[in-house]
N, C-alpha and C. Protein backbone atom coordinates (compact mmCIF):
# COMPACT_ATOMS: atom_id res chain seq x y z
N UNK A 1 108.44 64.80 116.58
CA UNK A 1 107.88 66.02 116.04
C UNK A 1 108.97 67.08 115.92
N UNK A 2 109.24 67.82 114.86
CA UNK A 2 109.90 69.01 114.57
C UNK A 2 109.23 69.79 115.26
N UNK A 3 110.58 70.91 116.03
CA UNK A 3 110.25 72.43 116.76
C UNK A 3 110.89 73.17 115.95
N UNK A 4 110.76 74.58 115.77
CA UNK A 4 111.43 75.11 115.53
C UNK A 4 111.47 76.81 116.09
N UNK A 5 112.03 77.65 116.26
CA UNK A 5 111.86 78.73 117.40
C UNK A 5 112.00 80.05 116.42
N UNK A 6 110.80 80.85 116.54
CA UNK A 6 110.90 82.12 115.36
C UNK A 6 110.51 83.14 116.60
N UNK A 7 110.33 84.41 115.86
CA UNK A 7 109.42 85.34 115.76
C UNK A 7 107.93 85.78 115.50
N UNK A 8 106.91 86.11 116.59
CA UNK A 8 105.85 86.09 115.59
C UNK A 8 105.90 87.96 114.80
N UNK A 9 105.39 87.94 114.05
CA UNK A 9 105.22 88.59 112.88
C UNK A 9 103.75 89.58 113.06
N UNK A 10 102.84 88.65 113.00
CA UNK A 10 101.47 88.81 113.03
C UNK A 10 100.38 88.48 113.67
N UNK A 11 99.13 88.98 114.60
CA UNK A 11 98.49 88.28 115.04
C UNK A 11 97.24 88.56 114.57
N UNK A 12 97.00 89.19 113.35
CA UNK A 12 95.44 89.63 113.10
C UNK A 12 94.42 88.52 112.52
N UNK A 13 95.18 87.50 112.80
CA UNK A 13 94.22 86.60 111.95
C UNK A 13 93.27 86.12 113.63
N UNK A 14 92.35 85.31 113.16
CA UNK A 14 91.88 84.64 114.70
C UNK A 14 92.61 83.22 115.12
N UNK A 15 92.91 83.04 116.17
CA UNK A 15 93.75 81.68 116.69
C UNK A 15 95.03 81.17 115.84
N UNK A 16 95.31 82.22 114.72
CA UNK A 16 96.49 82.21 113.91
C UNK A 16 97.62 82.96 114.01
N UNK A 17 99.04 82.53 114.47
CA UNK A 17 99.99 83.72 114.33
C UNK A 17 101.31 83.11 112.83
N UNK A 18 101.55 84.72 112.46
CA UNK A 18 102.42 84.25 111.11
C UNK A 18 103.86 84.60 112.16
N UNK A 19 105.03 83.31 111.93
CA UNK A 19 106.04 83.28 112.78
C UNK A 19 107.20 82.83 111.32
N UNK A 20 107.96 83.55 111.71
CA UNK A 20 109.52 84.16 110.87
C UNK A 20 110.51 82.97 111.75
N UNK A 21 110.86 82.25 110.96
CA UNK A 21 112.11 81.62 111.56
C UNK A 21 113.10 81.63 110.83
N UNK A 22 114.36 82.29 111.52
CA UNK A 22 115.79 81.91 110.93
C UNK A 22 116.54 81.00 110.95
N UNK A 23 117.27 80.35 110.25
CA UNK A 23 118.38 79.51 109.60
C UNK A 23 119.39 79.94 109.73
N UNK A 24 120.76 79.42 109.82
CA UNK A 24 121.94 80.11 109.67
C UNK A 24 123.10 78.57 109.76
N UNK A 25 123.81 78.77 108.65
CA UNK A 25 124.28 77.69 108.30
C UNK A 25 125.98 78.40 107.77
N UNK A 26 126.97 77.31 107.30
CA UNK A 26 128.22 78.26 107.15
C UNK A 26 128.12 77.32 105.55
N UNK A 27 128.44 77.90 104.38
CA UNK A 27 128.68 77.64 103.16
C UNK A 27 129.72 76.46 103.35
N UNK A 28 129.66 75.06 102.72
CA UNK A 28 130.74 74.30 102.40
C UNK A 28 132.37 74.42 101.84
N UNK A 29 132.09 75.33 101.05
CA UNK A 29 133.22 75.76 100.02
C UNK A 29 133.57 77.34 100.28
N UNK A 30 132.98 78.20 100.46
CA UNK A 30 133.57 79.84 100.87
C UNK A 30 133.57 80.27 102.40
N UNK A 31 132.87 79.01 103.03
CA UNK A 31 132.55 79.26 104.57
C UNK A 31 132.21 80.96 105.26
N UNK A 32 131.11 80.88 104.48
CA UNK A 32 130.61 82.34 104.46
C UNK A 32 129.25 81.52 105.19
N UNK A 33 128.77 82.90 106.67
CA UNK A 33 127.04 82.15 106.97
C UNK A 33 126.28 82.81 106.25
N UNK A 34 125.23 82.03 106.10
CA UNK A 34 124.13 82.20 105.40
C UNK A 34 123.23 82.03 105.75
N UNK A 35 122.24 82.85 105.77
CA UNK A 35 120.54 83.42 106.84
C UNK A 35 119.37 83.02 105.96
N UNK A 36 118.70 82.22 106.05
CA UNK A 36 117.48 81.78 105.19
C UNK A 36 116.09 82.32 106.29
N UNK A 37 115.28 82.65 106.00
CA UNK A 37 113.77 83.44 106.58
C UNK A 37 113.18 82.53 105.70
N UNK A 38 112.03 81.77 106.97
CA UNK A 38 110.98 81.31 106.06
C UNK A 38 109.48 81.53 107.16
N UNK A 39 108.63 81.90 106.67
CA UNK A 39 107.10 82.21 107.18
C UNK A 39 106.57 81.42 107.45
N UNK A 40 105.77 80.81 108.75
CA UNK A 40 104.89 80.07 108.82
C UNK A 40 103.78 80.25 109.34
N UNK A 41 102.92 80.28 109.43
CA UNK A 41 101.59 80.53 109.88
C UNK A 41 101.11 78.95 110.90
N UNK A 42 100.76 79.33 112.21
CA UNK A 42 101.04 78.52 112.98
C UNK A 42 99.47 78.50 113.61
N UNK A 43 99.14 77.56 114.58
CA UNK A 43 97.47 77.57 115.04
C UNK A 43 98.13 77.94 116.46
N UNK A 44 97.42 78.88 117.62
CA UNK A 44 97.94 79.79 118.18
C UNK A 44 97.03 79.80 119.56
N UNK A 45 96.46 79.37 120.45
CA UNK A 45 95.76 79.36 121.16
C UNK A 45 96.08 79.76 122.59
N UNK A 46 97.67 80.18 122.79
CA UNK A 46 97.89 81.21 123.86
C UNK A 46 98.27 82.88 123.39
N UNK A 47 98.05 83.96 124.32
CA UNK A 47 98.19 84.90 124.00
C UNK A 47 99.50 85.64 123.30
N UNK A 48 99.89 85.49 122.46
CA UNK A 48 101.04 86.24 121.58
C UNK A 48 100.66 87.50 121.13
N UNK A 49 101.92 88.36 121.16
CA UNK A 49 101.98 89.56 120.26
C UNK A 49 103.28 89.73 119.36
N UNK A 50 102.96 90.39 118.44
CA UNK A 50 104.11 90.61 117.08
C UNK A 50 105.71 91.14 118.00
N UNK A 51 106.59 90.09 117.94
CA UNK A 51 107.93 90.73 118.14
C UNK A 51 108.29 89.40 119.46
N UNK A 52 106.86 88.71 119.88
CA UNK A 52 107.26 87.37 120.71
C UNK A 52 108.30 86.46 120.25
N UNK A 53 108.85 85.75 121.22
CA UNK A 53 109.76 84.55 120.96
C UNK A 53 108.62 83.53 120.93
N UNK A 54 108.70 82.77 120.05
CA UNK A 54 107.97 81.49 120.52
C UNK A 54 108.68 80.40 120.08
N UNK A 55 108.39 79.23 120.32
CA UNK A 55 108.37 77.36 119.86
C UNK A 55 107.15 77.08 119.29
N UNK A 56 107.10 76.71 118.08
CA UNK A 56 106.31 76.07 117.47
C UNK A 56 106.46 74.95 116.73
N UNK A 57 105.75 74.08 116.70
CA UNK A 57 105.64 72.66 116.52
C UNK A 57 104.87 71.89 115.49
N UNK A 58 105.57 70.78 114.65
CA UNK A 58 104.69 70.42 113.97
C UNK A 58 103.35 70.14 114.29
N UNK A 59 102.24 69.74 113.38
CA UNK A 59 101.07 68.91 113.60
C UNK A 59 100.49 68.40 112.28
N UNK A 60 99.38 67.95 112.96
CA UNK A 60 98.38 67.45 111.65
C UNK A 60 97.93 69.01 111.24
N UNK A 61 97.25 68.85 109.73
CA UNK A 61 97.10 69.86 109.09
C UNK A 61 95.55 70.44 109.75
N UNK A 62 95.67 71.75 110.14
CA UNK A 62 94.46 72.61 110.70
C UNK A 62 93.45 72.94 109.69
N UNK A 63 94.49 73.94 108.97
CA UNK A 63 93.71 74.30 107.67
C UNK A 63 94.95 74.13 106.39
N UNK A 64 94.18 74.87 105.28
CA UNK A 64 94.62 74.80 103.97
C UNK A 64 96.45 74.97 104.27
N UNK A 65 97.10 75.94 104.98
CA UNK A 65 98.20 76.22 105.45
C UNK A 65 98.37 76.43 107.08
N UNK A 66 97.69 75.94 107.25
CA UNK A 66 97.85 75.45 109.17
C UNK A 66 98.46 74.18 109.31
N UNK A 67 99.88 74.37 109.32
CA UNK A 67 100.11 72.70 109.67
C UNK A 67 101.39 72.62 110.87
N UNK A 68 101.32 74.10 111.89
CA UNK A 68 101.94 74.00 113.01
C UNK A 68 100.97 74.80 113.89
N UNK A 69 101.45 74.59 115.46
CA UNK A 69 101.12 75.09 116.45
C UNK A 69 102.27 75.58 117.34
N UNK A 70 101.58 76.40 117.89
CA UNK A 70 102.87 77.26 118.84
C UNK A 70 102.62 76.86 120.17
N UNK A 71 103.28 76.28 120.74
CA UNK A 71 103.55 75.18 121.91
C UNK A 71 103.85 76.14 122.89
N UNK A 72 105.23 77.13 123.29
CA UNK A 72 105.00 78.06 124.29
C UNK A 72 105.81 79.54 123.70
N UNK A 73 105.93 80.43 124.83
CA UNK A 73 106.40 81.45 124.51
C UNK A 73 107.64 81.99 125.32
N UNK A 74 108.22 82.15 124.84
CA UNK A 74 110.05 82.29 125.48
C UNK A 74 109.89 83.34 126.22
C-alpha cells in the first residue's frame, strides 16, 4: 500500500479531511527542485484539525473521490 505524508487543509466535511501533499524532486537537465501540491481528500476517522501532520494511506474506494484514509497523526 502507498503512504504518503501531507497537511490537512480541511475538516468541514463529515469523516472527511482534504490533505495537501508535497513533492520535491531536482530537474534532470537544469537541476533546479521542483515542488508539485496535489489535494486529496482522505476518509478520516481520528480527530484532525487544519494545519495537522498526518500519514495517509491508500484504500479501496469509499466514495466517488474517497480512495485514501488517514492512518495516524504526526
Amino acid at each position: 500500500m502507498k503512504q504518503l505524508t501531507g497537511t490537512v487543509l480541511n475538516t468541514q466535511m463529515q469523516k472527511t479531511a482534504k490533505v495537501e501533499v508535497l513533492r520535491h524532486w531536482t530537474h534532470p537537465l537544469y537541476k533546479k527542485i521542483i515542488t508539485k501540491r496535489k489535494k486529496y481528500l482522505a476518509h478520516c476517522e481520528i480527530k484532525v484539525t487544519p494545519g495537522d501532520k498526518v500519514v495517509i494511506q491508500e484504500t479501496r474506494p469509499v466514495s466517488k473521490r474517497k480512495k485514501w484514509k488517514v492512518v495516524k497523526k504526526l
